[in-house]
C-alpha atoms as a PDB file:
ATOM      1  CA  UNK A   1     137.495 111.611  35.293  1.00  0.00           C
ATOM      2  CA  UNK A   2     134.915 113.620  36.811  1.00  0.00           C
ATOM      3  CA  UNK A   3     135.185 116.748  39.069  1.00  0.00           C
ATOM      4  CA  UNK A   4     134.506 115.681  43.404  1.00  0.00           C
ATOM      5  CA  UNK A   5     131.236 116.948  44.414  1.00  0.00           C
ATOM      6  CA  UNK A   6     132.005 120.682  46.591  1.00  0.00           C
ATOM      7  CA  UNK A   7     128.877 121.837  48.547  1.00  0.00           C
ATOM      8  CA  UNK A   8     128.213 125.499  50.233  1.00  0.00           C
ATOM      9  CA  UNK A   9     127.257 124.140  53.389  1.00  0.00           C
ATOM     10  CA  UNK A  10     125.343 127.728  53.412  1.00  0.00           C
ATOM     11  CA  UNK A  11     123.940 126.941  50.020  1.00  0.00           C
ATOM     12  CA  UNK A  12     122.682 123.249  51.877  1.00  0.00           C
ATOM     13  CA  UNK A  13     121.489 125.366  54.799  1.00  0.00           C
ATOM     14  CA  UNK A  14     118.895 127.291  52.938  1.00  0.00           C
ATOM     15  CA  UNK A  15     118.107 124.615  50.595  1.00  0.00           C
ATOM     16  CA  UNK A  16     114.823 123.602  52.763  1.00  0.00           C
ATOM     17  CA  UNK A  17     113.714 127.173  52.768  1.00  0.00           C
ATOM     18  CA  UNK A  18     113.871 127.470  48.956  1.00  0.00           C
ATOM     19  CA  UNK A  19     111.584 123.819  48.681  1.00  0.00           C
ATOM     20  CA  UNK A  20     109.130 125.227  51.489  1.00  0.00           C
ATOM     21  CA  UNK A  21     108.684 128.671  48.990  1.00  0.00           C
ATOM     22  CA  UNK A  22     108.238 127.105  45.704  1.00  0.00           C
ATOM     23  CA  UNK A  23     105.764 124.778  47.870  1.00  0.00           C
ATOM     24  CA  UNK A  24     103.874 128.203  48.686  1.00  0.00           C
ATOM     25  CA  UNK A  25     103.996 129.442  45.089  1.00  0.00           C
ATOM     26  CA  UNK A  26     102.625 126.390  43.817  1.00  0.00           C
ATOM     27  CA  UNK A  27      99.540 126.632  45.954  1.00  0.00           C
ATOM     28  CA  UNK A  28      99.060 130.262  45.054  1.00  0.00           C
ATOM     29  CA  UNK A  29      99.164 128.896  41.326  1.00  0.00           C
ATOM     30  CA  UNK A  30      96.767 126.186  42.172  1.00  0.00           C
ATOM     31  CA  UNK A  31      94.093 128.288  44.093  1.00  0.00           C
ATOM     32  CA  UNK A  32      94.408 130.922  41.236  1.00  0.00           C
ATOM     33  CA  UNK A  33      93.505 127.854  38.499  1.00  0.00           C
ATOM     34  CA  UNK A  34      91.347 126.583  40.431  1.00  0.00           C
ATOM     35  CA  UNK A  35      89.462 130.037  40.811  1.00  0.00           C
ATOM     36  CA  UNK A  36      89.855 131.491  37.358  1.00  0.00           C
ATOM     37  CA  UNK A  37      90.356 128.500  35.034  1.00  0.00           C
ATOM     38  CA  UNK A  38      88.031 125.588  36.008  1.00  0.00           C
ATOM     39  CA  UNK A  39      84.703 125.450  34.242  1.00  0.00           C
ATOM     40  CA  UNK A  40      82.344 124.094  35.761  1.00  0.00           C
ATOM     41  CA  UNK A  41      79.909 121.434  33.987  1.00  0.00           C
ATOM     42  CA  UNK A  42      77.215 124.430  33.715  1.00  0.00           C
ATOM     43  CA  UNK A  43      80.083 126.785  32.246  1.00  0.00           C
ATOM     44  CA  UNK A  44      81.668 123.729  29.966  1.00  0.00           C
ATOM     45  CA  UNK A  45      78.029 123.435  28.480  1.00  0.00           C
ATOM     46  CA  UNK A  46      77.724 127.458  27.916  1.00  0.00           C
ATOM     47  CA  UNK A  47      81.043 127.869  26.383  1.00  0.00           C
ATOM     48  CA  UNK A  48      79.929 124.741  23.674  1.00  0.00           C
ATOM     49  CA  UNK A  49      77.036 126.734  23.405  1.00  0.00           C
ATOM     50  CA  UNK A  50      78.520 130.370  22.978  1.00  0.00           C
ATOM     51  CA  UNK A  51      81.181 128.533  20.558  1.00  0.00           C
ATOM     52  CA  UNK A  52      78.327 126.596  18.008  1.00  0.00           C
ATOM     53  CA  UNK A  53      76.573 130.106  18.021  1.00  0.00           C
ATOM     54  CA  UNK A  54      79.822 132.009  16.786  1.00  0.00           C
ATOM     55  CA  UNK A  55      80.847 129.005  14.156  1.00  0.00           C
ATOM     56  CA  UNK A  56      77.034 129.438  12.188  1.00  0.00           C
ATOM     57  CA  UNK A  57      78.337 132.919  12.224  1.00  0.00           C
ATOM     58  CA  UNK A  58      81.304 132.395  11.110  1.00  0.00           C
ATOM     59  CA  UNK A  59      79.932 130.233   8.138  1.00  0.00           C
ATOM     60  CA  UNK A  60      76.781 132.386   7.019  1.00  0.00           C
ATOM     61  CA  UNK A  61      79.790 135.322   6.822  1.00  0.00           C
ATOM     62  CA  UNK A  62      82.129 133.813   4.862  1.00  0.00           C
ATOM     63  CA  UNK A  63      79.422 132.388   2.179  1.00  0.00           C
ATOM     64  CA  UNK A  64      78.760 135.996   1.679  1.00  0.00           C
END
């Protein structure tokens, strides 16, 4: 049928230490979105802004 389970006990031993890393990473990834890649309400309402202006540019250039 199927193969019996074999664990490293060594591999098992450092399996908490490899969780509590990727726990660290993934607040280092969160504080970084958080930081770079969260508009906020003021910055949503530029960017529609910035992004209408470009589009009537867009469309006066290509009826020329």
């Amino acid at each position: 049928m199927s193969d019996p389970l074999q664990v490293d006990p060594a591999d098992l031993d450092a399996f908490p230490s490899t969780v509590h890393d990727l726990t660290d990473q993934n607040e280092s990834a969160r504080d970084f979105r958080g930081e770079w890649l969260s508009l906020s309400s003021t910055s949503g309402r530029l960017f529609f802004a910035v992004t209408q202006a470009f589009q009537k540019k867009r469309c006066r250039l290509g009826a020329n």
